[in-house]
N, C-alpha and C. Protein backbone atom coordinates (compact mmCIF):
# COMPACT_ATOMS: atom_id res chain seq x y z
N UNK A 1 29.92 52.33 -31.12
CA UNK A 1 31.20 52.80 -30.62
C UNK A 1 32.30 51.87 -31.13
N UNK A 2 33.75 52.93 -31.43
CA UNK A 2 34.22 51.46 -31.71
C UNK A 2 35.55 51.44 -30.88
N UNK A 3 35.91 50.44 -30.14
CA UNK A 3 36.92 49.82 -29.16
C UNK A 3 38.35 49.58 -29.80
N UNK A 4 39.41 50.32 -29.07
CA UNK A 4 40.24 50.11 -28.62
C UNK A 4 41.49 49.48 -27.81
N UNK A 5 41.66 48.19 -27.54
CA UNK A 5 42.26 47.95 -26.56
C UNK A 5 43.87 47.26 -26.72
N UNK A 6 44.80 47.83 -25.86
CA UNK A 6 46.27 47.99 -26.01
C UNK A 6 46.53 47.39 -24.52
N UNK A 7 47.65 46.65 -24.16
CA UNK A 7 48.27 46.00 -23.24
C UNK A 7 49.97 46.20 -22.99
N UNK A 8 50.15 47.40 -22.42
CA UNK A 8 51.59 47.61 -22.43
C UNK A 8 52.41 46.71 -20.80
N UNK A 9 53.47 45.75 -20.68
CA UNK A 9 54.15 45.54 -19.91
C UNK A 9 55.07 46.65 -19.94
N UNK A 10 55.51 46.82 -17.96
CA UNK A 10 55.95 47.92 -17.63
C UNK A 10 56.94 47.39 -16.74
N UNK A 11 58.16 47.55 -16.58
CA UNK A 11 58.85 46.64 -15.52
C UNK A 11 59.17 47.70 -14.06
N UNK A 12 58.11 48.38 -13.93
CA UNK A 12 58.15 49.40 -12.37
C UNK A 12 56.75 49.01 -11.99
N UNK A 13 56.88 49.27 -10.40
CA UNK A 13 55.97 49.47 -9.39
C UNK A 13 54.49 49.88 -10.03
N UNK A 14 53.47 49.49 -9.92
CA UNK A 14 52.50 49.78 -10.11
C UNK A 14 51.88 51.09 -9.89
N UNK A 15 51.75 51.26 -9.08
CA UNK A 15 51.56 52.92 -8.24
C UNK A 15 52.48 54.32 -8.69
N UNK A 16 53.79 53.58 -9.50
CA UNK A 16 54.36 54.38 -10.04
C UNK A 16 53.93 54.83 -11.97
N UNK A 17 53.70 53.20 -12.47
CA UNK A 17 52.78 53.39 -13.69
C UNK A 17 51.39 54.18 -13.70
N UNK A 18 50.51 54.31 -12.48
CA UNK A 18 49.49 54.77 -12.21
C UNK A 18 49.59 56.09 -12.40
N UNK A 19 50.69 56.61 -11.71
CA UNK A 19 50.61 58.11 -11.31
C UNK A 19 51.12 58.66 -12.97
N UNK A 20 52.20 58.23 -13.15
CA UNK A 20 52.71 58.72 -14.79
C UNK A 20 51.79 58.36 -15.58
N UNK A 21 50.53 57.26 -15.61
CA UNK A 21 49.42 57.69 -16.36
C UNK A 21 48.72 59.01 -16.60
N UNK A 22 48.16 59.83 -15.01
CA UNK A 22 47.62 60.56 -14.97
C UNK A 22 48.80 61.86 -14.81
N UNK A 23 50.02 61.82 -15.37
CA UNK A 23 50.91 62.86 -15.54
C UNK A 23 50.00 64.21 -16.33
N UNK A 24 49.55 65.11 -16.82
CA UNK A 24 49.60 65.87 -17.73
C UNK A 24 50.77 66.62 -18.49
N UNK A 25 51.72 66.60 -17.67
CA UNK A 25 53.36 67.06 -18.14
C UNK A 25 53.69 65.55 -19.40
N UNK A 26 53.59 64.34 -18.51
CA UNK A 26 54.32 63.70 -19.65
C UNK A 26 53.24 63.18 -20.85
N UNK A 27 51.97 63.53 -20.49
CA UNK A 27 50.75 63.64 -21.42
C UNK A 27 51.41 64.54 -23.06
N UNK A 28 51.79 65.54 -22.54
CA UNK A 28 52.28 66.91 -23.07
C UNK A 28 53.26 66.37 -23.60
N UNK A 29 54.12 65.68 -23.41
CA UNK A 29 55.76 65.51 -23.96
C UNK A 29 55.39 64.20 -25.27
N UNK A 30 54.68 63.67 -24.20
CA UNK A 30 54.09 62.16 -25.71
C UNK A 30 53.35 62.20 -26.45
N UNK A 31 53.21 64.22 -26.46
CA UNK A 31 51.74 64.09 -27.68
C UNK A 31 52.55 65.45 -28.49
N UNK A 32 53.80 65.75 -27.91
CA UNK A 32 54.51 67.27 -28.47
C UNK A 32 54.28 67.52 -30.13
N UNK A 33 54.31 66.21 -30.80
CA UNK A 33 54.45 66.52 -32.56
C UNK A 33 52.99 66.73 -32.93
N UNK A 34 52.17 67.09 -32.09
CA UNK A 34 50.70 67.32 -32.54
C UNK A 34 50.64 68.49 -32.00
N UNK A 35 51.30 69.19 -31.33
CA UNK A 35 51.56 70.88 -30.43
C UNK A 35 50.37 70.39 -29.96
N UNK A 36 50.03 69.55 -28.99
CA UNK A 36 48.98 69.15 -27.88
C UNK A 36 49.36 70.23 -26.83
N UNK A 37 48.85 71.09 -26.09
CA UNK A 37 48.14 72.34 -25.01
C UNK A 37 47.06 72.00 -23.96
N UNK A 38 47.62 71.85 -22.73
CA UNK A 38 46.80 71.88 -21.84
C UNK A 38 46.48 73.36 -21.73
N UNK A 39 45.14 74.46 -21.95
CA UNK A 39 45.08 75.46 -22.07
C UNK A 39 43.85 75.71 -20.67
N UNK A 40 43.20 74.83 -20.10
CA UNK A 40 42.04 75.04 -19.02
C UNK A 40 42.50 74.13 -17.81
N UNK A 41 41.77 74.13 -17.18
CA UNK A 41 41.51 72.78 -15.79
C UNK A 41 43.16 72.50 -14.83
N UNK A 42 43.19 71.16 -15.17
CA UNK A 42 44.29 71.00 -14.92
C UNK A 42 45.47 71.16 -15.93
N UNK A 43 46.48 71.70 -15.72
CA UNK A 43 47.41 72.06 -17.34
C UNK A 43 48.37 71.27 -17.06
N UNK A 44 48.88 71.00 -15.59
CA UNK A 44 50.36 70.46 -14.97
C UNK A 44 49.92 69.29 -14.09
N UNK A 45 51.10 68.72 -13.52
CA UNK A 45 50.72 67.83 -12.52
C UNK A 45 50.09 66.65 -12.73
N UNK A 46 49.34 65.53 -11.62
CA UNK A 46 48.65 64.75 -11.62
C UNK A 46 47.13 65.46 -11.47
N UNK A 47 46.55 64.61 -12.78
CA UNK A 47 45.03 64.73 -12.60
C UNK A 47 44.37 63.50 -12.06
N UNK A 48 43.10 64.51 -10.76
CA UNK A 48 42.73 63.26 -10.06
C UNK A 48 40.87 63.58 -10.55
N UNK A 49 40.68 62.75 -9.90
CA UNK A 49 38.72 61.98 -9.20
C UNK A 49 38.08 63.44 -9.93
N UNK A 50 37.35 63.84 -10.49
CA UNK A 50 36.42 65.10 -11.04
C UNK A 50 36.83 66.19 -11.04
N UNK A 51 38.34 65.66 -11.78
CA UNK A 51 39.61 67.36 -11.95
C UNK A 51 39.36 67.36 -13.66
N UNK A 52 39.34 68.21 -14.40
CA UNK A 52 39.13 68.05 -15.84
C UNK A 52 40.82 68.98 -16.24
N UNK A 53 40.62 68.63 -17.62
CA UNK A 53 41.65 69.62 -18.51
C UNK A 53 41.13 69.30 -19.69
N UNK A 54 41.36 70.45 -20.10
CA UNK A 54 41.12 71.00 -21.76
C UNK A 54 42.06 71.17 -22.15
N UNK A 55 42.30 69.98 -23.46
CA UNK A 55 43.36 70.15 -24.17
C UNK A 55 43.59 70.61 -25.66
N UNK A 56 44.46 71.41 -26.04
CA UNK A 56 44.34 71.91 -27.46
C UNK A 56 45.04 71.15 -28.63
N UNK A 57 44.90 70.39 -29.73
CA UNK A 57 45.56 69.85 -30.33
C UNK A 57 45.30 69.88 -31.75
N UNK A 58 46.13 69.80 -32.94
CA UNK A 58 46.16 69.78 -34.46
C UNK A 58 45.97 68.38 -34.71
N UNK A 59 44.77 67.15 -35.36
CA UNK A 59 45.08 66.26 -35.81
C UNK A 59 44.71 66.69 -37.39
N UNK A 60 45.07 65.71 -38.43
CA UNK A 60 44.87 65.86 -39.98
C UNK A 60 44.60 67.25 -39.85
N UNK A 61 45.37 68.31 -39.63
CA UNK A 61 45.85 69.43 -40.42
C UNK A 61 44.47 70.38 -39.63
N UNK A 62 43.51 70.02 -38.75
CA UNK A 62 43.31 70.73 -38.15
C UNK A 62 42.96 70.90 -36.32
N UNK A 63 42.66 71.99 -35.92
CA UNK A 63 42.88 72.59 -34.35
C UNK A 63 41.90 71.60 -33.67
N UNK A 64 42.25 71.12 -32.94
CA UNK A 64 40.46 70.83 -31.72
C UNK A 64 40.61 71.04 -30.80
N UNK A 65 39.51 71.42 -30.13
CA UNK A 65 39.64 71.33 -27.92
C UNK A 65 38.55 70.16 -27.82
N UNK A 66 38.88 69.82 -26.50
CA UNK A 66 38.73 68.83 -25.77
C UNK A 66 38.73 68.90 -24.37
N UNK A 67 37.38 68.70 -24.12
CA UNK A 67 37.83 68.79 -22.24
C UNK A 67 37.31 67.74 -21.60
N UNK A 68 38.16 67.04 -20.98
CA UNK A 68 38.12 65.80 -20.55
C UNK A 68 38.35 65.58 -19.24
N UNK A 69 37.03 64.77 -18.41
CA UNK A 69 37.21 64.64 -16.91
C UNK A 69 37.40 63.46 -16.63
N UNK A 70 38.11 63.53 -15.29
CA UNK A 70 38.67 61.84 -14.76
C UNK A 70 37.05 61.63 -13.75
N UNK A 71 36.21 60.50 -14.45
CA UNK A 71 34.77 60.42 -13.71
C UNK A 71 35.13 58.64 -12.49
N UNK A 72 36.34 58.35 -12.95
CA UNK A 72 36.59 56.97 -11.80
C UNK A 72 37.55 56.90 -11.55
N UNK A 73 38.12 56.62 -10.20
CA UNK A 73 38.86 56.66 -9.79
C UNK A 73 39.66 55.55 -8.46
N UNK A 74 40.28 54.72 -8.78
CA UNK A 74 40.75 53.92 -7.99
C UNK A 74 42.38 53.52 -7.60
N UNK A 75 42.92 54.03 -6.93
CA UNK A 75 44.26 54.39 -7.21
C UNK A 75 44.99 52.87 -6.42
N UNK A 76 45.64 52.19 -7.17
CA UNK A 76 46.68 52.43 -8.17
C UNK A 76 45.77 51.04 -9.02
N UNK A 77 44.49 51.34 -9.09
CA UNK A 77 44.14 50.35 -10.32
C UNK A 77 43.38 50.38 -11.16
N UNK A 78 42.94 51.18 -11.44
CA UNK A 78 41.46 51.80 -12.46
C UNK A 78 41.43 53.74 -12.53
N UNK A 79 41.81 54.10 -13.30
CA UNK A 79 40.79 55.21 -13.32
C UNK A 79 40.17 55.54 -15.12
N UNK A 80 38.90 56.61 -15.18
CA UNK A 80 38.32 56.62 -16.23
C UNK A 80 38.79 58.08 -16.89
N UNK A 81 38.66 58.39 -18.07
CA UNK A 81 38.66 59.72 -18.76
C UNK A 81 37.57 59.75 -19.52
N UNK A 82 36.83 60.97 -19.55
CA UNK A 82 35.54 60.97 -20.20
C UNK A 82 35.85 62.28 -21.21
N UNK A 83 35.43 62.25 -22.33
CA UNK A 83 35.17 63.48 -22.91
C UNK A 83 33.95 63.92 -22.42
N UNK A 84 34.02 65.08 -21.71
CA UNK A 84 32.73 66.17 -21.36
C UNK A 84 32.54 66.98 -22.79
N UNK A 85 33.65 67.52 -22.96
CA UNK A 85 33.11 68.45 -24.04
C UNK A 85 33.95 68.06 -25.38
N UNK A 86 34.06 68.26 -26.65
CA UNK A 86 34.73 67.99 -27.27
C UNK A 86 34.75 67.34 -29.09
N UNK A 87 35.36 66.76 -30.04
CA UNK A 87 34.98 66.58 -31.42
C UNK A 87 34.14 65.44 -31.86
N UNK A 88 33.82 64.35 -30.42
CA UNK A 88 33.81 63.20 -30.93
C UNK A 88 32.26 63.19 -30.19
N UNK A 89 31.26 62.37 -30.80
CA UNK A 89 30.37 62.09 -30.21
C UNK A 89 30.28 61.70 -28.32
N UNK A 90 31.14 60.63 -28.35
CA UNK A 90 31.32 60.34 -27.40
C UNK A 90 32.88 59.28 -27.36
N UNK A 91 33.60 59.44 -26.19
CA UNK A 91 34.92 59.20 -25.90
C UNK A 91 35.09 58.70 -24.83
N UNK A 92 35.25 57.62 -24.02
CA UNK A 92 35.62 57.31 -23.15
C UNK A 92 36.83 56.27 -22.66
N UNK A 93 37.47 56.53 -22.10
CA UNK A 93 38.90 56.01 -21.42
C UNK A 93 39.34 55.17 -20.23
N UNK A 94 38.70 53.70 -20.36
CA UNK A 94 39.59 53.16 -19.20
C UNK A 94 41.04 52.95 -19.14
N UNK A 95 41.95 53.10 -17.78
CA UNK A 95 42.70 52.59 -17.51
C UNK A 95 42.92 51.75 -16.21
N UNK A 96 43.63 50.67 -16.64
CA UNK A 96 43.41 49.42 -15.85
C UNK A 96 44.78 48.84 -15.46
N UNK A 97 45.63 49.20 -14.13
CA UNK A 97 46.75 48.26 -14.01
C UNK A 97 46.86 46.95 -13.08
N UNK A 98 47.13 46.35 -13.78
CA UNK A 98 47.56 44.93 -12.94
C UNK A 98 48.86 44.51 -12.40
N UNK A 99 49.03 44.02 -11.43
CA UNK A 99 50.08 43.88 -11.04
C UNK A 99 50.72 42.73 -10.94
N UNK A 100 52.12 41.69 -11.78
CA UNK A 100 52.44 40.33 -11.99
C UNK A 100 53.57 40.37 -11.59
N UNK A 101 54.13 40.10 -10.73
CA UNK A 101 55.14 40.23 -9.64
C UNK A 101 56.40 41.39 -9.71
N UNK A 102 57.08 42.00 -10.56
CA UNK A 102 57.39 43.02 -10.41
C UNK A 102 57.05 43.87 -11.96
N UNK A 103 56.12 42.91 -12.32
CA UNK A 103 55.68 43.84 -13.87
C UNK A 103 54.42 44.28 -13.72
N UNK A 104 54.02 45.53 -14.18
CA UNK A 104 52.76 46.04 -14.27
C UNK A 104 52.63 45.87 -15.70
N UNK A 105 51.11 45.74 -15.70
CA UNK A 105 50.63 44.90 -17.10
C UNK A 105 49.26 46.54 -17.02
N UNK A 106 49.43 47.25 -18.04
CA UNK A 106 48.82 48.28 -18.44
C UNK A 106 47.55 48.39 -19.43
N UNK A 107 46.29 48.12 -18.87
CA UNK A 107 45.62 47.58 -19.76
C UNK A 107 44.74 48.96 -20.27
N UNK A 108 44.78 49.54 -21.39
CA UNK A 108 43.93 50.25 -22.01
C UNK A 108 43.13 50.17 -22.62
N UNK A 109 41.67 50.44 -22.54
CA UNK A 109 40.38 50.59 -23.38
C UNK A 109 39.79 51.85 -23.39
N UNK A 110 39.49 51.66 -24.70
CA UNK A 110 39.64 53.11 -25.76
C UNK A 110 38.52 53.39 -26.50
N UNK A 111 37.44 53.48 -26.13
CA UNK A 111 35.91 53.83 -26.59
C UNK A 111 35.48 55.38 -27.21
N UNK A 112 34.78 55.06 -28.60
CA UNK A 112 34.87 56.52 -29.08
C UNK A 112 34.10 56.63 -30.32
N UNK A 113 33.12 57.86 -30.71
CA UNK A 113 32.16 57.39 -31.58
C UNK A 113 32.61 59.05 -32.37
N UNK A 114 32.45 59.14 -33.53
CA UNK A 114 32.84 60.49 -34.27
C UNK A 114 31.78 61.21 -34.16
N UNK A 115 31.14 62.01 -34.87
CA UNK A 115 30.03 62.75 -34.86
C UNK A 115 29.15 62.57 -36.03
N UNK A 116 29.91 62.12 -36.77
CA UNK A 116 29.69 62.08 -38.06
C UNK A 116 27.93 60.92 -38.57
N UNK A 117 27.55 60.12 -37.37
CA UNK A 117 26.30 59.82 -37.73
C UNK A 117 26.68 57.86 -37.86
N UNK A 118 25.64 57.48 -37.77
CA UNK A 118 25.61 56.26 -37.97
C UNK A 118 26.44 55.02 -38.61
N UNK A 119 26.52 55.73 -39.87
CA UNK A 119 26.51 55.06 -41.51
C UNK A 119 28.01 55.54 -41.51
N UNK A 120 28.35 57.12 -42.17
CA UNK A 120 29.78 57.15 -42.22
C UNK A 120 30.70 57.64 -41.21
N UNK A 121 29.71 58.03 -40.19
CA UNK A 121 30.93 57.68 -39.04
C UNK A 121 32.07 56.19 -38.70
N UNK A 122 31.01 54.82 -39.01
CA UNK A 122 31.37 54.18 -38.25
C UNK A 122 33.24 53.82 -39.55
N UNK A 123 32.63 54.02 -40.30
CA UNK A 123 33.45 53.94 -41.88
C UNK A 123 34.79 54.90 -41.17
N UNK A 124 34.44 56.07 -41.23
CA UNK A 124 35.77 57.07 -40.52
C UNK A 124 36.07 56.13 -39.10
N UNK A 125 35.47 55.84 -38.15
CA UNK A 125 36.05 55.68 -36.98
C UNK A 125 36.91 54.55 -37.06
N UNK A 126 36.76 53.37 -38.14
CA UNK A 126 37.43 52.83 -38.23
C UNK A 126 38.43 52.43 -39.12
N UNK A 127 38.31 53.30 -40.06
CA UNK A 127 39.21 53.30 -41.56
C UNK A 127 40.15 54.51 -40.89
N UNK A 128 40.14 55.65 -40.82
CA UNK A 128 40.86 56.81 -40.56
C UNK A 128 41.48 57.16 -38.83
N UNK A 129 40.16 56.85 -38.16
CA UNK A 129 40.21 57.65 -36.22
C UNK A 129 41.04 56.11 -35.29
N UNK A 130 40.77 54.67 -36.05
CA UNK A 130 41.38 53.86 -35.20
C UNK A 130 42.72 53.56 -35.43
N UNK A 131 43.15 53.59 -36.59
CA UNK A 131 44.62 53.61 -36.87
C UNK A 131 45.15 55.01 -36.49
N UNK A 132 44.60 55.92 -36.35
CA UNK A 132 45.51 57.31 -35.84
C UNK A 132 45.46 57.11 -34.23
N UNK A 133 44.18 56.75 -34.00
CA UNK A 133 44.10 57.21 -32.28
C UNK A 133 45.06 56.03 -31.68
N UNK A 134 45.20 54.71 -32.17
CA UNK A 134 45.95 53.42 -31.76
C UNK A 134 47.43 54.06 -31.55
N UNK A 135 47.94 54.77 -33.02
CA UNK A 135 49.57 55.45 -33.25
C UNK A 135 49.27 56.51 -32.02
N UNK A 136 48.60 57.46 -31.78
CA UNK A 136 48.35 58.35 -30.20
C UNK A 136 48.95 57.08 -29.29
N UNK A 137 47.93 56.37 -28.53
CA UNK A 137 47.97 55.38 -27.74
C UNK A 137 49.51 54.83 -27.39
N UNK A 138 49.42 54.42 -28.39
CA UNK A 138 50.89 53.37 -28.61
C UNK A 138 52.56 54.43 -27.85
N UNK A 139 52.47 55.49 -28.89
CA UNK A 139 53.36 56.42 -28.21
C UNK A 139 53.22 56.88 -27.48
N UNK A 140 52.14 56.84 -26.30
CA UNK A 140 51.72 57.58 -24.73
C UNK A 140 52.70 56.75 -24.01
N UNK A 141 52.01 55.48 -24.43
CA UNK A 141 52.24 54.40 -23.70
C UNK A 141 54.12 53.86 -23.78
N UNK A 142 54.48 54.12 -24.72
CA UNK A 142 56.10 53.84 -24.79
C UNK A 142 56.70 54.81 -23.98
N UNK A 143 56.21 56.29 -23.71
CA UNK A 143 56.55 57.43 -23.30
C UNK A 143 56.98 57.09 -21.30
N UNK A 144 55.21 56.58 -21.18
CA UNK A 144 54.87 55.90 -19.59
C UNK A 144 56.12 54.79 -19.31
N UNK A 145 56.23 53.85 -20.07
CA UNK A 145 57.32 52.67 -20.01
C UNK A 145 58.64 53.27 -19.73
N UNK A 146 58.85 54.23 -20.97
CA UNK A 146 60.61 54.88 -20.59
C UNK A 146 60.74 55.17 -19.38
N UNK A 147 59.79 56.13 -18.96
CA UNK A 147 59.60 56.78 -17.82
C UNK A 147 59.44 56.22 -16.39
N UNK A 148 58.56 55.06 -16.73
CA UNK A 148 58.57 54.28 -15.30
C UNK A 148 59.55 53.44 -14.96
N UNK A 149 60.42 53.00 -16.04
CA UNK A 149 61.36 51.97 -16.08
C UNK A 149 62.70 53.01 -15.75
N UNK A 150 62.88 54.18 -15.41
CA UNK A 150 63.90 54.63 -15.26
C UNK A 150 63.58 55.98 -14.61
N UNK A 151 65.09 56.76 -14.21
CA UNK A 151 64.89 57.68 -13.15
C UNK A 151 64.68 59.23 -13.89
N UNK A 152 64.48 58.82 -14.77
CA UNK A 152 64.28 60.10 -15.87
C UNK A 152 62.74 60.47 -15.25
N UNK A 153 61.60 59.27 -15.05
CA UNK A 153 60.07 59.64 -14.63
C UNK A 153 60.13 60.47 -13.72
N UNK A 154 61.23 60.76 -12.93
CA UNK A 154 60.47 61.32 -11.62
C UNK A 154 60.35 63.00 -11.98
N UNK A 155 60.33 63.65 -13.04
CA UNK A 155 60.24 64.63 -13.43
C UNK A 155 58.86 64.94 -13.84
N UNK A 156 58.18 63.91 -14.14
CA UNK A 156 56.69 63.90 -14.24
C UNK A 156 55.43 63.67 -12.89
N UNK A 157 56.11 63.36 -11.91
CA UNK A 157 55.86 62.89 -10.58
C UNK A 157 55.59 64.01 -9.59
């Protein structure tokens, strides 16, 4: 598998970074230039504890679904995303917030294996799938920051 991990400072409430994690609306808005589609499960709202959504998205020029369940859940400091169904061997998603006196410290780990087999999977997952999925990541996560740091979030809430 190969790992992921990103550390965004957030200057809002913890419980408020938590919930705009599990937004699917602002999921949708920080993934718009890929025409990302919640099309099953949950489409709107906060996704919670063994709620799934299937999402539709174009990466390198082509379509995938994805249906992905929240399997942990600890609110406002841990929860998990699992690919159930979907392109990648296997996918899994912690998120982790900490709280340092009025900054939340956003810790993401990002686990994920292609399908592609041993040998040139691991070659793709990390030449091609970790520099794309990191640029995903990175702009979720600037999306969560705007949002929590100002009164624009509560539209995702």
């Amino acid at each position: 598998m190969t790992t992921i991990q990103l550390t965004t400072r957030i200057e809002a409430p913890v419980e408020r970074v938590f919930d705009l994690s599990r937004s699917i609306d602002l999921h949708l808005a920080s993934t718009a230039h890929t025409g990302e589609r919640a099309i099953a499960g949950i489409t709107s709202g906060l996704i919670g504890l063994n709620e799934e959504v299937t999402w539709s998205a174009r990466h390198f020029g082509i379509r995938f679904r994805m249906t992905v369940g929240i399997t942990a859940y600890d609110r406002p400091h841990h929860f998990r995303d699992e690919m159930l169904r979907g392109p990648f061997r296997k996918m899994e998603h912690d998120h982790v917030f900490e709280l340092q006196g009025s900054t939340t410290l956003m810790h993401d780990t990002f686990r994920f294996a292609s399908p592609l087999g041993p040998f040139g999977g691991r070659l793709v997952d990390r030449a091609l799938l970790k520099p794309h999925l990191l640029a995903l990541l990175e702009e979720r996560n600037g999306w969560i920051k705007r949002m929590a740091e100002s009164e624009e979030g509560e539209r995702f809430l």
